[in-house]
PDB file of N, CA and C in Angstrom:
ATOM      1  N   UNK A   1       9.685   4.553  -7.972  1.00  0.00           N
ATOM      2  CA  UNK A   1       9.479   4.448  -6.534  1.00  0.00           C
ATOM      3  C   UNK A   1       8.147   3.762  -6.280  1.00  0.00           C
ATOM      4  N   UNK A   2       8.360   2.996  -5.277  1.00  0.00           N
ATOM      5  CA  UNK A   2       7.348   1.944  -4.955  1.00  0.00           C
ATOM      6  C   UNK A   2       6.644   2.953  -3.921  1.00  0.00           C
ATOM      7  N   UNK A   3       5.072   3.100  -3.880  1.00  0.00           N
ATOM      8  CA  UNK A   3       4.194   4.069  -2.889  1.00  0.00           C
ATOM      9  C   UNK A   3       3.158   2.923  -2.092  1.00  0.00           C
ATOM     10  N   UNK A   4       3.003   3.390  -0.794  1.00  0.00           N
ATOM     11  CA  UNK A   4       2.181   2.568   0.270  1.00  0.00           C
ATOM     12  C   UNK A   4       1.335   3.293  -0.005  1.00  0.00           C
ATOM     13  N   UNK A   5      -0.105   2.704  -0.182  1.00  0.00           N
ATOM     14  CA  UNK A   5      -1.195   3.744   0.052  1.00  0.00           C
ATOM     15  C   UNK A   5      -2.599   3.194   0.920  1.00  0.00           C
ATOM     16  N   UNK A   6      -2.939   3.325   2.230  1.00  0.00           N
ATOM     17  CA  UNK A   6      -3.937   3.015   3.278  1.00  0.00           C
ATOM     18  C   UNK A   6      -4.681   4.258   3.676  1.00  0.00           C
ATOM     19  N   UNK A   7      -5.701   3.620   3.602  1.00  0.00           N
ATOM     20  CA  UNK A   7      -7.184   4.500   4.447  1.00  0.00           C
ATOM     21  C   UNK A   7      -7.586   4.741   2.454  1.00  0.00           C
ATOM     22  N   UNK A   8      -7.778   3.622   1.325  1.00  0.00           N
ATOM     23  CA  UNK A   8      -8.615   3.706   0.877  1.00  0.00           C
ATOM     24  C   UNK A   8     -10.244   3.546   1.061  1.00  0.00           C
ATOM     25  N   UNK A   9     -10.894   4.401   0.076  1.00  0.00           N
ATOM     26  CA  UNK A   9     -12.278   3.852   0.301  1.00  0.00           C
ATOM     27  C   UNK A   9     -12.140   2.188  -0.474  1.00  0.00           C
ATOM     28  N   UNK A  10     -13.115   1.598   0.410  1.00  0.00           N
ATOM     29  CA  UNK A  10     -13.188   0.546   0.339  1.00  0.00           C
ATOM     30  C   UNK A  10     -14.085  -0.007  -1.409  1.00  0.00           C
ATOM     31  N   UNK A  11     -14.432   1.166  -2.004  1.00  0.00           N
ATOM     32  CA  UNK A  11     -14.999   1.089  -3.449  1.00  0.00           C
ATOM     33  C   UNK A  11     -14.338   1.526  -4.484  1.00  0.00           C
ATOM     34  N   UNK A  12     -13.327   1.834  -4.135  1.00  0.00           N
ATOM     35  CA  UNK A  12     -12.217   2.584  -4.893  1.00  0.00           C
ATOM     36  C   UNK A  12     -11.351   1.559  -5.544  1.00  0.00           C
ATOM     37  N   UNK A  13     -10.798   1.393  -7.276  1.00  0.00           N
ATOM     38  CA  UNK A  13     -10.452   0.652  -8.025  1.00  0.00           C
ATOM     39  C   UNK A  13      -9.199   0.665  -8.513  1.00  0.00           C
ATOM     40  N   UNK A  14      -8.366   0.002  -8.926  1.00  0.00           N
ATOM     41  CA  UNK A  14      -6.927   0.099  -9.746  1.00  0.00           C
ATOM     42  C   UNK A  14      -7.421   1.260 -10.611  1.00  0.00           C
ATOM     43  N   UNK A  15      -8.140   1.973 -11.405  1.00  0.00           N
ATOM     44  CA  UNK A  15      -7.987   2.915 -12.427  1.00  0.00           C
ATOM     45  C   UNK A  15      -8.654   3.896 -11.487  1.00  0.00           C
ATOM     46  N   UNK A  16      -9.010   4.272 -10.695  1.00  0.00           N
ATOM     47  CA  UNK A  16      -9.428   5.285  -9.609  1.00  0.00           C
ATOM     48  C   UNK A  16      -7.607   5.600  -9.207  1.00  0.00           C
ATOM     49  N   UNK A  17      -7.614   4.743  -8.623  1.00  0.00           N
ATOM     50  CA  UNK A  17      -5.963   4.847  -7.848  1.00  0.00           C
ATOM     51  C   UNK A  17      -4.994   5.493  -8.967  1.00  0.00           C
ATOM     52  N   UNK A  18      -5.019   4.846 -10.075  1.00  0.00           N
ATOM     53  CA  UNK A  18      -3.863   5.580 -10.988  1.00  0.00           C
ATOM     54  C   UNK A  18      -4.499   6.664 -11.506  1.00  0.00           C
ATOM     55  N   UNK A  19      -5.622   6.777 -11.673  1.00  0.00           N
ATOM     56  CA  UNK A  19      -5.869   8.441 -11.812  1.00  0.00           C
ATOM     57  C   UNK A  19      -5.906   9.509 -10.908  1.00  0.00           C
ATOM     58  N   UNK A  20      -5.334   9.028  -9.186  1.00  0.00           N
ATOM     59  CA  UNK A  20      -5.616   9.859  -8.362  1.00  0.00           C
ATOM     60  C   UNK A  20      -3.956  10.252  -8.145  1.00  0.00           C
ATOM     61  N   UNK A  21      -3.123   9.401  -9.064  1.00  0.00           N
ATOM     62  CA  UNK A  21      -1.499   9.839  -8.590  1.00  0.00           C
ATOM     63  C   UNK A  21      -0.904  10.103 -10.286  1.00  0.00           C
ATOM     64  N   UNK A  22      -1.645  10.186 -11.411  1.00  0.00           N
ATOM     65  CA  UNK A  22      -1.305  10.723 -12.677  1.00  0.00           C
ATOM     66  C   UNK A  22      -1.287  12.678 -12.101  1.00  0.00           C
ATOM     67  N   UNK A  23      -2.017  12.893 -11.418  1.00  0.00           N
ATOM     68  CA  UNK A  23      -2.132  13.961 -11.509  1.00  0.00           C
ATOM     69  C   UNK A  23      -0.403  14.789 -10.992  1.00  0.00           C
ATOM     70  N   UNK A  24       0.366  13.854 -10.604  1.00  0.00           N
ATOM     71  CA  UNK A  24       1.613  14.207 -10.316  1.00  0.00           C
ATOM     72  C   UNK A  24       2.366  13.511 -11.258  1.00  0.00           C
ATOM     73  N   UNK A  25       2.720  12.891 -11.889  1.00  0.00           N
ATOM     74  CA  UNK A  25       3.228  12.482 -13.110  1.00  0.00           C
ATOM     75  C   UNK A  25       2.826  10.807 -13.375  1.00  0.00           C
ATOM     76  N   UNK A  26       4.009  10.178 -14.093  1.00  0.00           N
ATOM     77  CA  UNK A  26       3.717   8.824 -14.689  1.00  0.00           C
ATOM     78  C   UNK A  26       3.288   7.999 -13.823  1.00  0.00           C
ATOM     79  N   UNK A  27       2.756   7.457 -14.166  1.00  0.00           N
ATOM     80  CA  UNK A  27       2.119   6.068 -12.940  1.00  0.00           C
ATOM     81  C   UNK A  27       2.822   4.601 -14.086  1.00  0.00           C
ATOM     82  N   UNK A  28       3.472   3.904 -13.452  1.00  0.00           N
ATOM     83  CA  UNK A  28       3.912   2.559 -13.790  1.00  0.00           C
ATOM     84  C   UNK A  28       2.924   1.796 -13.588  1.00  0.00           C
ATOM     85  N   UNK A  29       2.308   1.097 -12.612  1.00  0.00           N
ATOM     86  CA  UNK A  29       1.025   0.273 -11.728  1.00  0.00           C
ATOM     87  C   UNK A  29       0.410   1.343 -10.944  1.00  0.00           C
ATOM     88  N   UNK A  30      -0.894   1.080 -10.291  1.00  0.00           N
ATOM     89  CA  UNK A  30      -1.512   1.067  -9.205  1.00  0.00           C
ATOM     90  C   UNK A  30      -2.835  -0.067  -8.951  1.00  0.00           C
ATOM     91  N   UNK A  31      -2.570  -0.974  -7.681  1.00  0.00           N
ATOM     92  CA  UNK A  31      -2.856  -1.821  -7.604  1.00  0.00           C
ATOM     93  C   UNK A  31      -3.415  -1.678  -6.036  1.00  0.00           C
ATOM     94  N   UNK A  32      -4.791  -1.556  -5.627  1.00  0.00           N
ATOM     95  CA  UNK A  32      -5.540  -1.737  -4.856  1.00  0.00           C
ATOM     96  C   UNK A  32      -5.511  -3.476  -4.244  1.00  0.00           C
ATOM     97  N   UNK A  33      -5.134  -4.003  -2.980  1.00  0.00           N
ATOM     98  CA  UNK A  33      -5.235  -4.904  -2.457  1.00  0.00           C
ATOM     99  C   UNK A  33      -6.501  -5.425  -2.328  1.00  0.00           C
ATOM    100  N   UNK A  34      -6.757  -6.868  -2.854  1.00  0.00           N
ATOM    101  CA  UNK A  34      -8.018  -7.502  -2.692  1.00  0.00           C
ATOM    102  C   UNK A  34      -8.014  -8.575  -1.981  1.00  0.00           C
ATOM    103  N   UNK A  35      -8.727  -8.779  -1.131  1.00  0.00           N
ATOM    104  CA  UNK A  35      -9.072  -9.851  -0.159  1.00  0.00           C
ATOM    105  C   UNK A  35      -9.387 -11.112  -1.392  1.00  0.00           C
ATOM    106  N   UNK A  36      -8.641 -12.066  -1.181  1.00  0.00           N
ATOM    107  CA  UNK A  36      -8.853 -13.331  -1.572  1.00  0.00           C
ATOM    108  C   UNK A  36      -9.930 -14.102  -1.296  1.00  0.00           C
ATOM    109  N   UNK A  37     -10.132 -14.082  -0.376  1.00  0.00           N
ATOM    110  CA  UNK A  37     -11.880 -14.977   0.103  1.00  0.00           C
ATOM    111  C   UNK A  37     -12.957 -14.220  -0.224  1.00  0.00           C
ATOM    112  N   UNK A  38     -12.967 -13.092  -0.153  1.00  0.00           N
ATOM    113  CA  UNK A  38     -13.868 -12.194  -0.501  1.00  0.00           C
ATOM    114  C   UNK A  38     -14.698 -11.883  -1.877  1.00  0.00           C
ATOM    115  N   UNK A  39     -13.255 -11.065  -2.505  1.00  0.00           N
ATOM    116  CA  UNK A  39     -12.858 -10.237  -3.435  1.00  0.00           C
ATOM    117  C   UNK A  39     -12.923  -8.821  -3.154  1.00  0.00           C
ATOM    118  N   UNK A  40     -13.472  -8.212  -2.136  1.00  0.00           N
ATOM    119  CA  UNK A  40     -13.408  -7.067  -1.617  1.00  0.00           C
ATOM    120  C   UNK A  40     -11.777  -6.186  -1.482  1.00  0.00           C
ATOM    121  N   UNK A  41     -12.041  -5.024  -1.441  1.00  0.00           N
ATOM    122  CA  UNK A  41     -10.861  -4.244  -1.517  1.00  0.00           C
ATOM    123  C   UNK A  41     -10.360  -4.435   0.215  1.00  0.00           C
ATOM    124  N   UNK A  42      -9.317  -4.247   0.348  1.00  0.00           N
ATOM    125  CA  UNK A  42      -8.933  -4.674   1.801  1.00  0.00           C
ATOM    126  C   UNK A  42      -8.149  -2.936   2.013  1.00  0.00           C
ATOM    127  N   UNK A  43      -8.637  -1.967   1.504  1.00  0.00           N
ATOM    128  CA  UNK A  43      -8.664  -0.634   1.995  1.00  0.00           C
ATOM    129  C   UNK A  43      -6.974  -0.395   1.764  1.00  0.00           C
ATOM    130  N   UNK A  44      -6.188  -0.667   1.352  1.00  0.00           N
ATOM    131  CA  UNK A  44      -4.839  -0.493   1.148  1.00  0.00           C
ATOM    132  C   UNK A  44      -4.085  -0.342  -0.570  1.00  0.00           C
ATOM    133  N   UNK A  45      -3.365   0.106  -0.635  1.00  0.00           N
ATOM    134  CA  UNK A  45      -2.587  -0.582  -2.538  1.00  0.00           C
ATOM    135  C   UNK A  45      -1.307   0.288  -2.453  1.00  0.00           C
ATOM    136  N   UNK A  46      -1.003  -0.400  -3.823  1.00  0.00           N
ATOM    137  CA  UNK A  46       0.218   0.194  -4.098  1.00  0.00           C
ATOM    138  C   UNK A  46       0.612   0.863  -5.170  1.00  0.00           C
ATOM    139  N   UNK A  47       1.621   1.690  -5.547  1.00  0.00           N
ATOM    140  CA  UNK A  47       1.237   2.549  -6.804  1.00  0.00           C
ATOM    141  C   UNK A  47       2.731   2.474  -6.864  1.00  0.00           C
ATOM    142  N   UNK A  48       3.129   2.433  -8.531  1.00  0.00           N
ATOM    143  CA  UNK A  48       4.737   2.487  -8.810  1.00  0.00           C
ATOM    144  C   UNK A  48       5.023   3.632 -10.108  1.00  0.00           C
ATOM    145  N   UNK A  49       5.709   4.626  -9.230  1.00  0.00           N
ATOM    146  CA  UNK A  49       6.055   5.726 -10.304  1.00  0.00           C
ATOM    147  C   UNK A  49       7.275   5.586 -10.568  1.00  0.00           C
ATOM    148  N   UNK A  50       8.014   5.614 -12.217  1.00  0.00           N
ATOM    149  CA  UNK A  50       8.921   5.881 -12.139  1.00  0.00           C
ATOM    150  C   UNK A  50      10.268   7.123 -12.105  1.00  0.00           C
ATOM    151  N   UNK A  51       9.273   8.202 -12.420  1.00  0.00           N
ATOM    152  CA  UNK A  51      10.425   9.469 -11.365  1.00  0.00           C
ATOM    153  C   UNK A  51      10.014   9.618 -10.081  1.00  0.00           C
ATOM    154  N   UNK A  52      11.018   9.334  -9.593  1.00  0.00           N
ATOM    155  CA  UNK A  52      11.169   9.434  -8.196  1.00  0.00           C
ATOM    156  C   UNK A  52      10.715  10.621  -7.516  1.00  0.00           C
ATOM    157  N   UNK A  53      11.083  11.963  -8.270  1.00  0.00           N
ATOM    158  CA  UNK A  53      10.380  13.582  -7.442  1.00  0.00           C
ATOM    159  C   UNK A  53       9.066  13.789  -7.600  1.00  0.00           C
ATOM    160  N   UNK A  54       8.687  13.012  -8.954  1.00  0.00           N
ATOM    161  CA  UNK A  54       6.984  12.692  -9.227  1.00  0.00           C
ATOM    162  C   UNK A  54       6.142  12.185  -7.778  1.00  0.00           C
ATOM    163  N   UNK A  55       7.354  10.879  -7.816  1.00  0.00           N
ATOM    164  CA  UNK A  55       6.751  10.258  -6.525  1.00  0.00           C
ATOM    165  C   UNK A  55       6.455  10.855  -5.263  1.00  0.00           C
ATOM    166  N   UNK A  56       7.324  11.889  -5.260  1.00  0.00           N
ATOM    167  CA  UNK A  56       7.383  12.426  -3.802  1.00  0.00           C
ATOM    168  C   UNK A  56       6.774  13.816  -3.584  1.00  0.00           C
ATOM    169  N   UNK A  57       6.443  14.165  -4.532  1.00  0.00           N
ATOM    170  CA  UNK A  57       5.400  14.998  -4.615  1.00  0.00           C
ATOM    171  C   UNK A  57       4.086  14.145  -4.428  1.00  0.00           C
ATOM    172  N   UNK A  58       4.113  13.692  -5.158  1.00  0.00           N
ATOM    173  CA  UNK A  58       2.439  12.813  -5.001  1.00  0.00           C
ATOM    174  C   UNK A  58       2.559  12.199  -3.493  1.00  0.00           C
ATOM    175  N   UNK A  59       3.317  12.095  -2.670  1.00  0.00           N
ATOM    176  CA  UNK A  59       3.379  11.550  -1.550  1.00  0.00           C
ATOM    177  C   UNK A  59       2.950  12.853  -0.467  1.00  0.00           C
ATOM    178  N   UNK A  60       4.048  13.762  -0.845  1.00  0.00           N
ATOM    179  CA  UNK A  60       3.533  15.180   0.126  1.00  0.00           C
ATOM    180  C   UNK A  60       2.240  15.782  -0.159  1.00  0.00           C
ATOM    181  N   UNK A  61       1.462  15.675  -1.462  1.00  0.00           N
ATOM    182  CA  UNK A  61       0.598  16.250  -1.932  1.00  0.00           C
ATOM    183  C   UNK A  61      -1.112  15.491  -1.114  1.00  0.00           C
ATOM    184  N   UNK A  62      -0.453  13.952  -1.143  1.00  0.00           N
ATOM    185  CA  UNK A  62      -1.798  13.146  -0.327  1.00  0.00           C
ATOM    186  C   UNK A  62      -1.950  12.652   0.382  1.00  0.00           C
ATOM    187  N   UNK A  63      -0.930  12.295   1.274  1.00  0.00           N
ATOM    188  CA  UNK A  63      -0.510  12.059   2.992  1.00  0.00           C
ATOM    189  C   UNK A  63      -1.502  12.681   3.273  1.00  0.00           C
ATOM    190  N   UNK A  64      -2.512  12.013   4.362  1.00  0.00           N
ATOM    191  CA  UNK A  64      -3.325  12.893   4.791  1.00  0.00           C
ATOM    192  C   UNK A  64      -4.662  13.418   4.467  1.00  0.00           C
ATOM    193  N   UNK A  65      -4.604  13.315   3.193  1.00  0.00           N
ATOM    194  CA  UNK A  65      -5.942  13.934   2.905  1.00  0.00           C
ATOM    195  C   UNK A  65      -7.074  12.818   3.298  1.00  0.00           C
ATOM    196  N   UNK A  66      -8.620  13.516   3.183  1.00  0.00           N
ATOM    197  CA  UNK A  66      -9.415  12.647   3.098  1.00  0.00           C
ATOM    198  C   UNK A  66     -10.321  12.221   1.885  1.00  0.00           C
ATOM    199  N   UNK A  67     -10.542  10.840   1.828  1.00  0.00           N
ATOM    200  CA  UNK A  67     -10.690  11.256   0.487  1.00  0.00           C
ATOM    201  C   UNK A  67     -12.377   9.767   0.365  1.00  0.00           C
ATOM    202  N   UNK A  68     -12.097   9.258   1.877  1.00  0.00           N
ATOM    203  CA  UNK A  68     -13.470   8.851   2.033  1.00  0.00           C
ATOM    204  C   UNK A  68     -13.954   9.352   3.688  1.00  0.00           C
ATOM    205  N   UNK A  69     -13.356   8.084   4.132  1.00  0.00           N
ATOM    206  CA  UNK A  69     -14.054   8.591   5.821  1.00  0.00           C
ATOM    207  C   UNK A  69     -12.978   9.087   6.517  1.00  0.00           C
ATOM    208  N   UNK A  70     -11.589   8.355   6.207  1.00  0.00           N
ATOM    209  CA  UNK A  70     -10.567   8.214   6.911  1.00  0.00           C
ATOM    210  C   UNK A  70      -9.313   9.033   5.912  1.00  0.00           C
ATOM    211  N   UNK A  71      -8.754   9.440   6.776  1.00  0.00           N
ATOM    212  CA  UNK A  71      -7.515  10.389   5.714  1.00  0.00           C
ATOM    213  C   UNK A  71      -6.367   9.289   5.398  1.00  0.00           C
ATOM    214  N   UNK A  72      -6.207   9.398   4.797  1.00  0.00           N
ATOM    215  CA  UNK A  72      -5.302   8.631   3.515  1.00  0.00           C
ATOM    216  C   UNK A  72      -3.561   8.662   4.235  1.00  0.00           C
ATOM    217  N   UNK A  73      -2.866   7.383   4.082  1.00  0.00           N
ATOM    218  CA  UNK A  73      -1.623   7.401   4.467  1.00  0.00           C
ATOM    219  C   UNK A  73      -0.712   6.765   3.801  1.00  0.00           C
ATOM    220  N   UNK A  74      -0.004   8.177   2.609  1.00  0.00           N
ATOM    221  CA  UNK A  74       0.839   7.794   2.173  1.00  0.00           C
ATOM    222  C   UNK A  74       2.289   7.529   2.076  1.00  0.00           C
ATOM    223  N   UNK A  75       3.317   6.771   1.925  1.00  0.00           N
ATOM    224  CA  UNK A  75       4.523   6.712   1.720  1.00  0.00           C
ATOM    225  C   UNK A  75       5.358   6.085   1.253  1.00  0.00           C
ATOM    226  N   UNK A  76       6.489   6.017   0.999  1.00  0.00           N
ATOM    227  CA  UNK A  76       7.877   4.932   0.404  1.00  0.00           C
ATOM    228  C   UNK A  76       7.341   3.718   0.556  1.00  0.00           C
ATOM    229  N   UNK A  77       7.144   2.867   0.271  1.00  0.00           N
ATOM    230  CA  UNK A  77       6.959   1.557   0.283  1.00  0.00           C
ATOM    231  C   UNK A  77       8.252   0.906   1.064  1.00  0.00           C
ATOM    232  N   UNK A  78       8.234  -0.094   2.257  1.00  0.00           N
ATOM    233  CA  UNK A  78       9.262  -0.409   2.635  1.00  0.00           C
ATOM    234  C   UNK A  78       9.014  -1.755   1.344  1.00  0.00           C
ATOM    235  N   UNK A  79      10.720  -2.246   1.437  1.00  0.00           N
ATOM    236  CA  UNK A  79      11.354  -3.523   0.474  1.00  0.00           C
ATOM    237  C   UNK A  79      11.100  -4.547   1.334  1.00  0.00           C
ATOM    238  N   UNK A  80      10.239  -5.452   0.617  1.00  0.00           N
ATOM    239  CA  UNK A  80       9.675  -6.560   1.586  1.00  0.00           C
ATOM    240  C   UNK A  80      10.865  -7.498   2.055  1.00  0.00           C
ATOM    241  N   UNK A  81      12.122  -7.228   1.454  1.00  0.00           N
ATOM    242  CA  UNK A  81      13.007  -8.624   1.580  1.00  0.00           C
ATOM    243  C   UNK A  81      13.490  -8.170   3.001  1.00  0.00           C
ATOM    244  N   UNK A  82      13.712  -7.001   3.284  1.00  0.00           N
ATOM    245  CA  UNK A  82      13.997  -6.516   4.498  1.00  0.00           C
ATOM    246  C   UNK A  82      13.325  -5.995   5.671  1.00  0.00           C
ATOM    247  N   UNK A  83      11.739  -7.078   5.069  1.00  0.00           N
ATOM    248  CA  UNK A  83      10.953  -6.947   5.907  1.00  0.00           C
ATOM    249  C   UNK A  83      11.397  -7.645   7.849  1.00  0.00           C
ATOM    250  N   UNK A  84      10.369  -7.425   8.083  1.00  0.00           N
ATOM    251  CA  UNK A  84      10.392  -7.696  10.264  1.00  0.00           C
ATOM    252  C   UNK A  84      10.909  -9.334   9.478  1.00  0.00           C
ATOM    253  N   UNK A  85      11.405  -9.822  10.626  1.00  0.00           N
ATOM    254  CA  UNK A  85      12.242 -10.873  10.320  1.00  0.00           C
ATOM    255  C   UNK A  85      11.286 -12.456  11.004  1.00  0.00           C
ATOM    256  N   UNK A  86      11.473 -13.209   9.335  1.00  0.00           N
ATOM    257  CA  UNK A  86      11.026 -14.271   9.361  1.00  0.00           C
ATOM    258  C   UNK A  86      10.333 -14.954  10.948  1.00  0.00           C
ATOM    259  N   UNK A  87      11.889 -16.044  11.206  1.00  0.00           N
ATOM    260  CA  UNK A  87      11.323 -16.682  12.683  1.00  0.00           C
ATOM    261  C   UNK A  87      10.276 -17.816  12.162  1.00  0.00           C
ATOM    262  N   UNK A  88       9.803 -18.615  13.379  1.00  0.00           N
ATOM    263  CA  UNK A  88       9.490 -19.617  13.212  1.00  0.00           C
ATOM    264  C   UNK A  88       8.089 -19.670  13.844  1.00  0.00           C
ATOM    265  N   UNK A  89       6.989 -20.192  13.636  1.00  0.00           N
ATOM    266  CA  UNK A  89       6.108 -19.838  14.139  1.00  0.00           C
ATOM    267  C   UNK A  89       5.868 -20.955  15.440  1.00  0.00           C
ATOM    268  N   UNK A  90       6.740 -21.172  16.076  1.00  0.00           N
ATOM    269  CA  UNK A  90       6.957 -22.288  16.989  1.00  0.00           C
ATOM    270  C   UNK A  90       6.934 -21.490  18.186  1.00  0.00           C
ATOM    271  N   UNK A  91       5.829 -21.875  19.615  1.00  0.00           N
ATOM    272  CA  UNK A  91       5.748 -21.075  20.204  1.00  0.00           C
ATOM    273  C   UNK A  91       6.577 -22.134  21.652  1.00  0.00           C
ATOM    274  N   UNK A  92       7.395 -21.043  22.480  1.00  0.00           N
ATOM    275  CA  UNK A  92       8.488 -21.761  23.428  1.00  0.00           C
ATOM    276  C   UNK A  92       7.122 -22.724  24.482  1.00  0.00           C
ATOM    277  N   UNK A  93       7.941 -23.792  24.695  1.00  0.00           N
ATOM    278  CA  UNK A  93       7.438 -24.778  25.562  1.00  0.00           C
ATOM    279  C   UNK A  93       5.876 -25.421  25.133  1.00  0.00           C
ATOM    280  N   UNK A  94       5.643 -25.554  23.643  1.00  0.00           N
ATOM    281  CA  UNK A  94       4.923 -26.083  23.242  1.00  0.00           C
ATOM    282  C   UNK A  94       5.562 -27.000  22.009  1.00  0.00           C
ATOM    283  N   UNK A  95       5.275 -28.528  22.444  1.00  0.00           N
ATOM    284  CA  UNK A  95       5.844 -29.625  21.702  1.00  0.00           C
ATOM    285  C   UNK A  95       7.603 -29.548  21.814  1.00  0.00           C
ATOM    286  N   UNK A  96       8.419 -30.322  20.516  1.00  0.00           N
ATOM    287  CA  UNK A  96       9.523 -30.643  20.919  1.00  0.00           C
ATOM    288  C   UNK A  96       9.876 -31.497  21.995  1.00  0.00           C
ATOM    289  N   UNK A  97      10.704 -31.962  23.036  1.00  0.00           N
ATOM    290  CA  UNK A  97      11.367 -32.702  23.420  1.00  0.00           C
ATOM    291  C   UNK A  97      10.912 -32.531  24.874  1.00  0.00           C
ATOM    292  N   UNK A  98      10.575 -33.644  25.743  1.00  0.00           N
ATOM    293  CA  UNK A  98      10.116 -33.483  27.005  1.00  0.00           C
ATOM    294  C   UNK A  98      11.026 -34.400  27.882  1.00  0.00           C
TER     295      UNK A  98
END
């Protein structure tokens, strides 16, 4: 199971993160989001367990907590393919055909 995880501290690392969800079983990845221009942590990541009740324990267990300034929000990872839908970034009555 793929895990959302936001309201990291912003100093907090890929081996911070997988040691903060081992404590409920296997950790596959955990991968803290990094700002590209930066390199800074962009306060978010993702963590992939593969038993699923592991997962969901570690989900009920840290939803919520705080664990810097801001309490932590965890859950299911939505499947990006079925993410909010594409579209065009073409805004009505600008350019095209007059």
């Amino acid at each position: 199971m793929n895990i959302f995880v936001a309201g990291l501290p912003y100093d907090l690392d890929d081996a911070e993160l997988e040691e903060i969800f081992e404590k409920f079983g296997e950790v596959k990845s955990a991968k803290v989001a990094m700002d590209k221009e930066t390199g800074k942590s962009r306060g978010f990541g993702f963590v992939d367990m593969p038993n699923s009740e592991e997962a969901k324990a570690a989900i009920e267990n840290l939803n919520d907590i705080n664990l810097g300034k801001k309490p932590l929000v965890v859950k299911a990872a939505e499947d990006r393919s079925s993410g909010g839908g594409g579209g065009s970034n073409r805004r009505p009555g600008i350019g095209g055909n007059r």
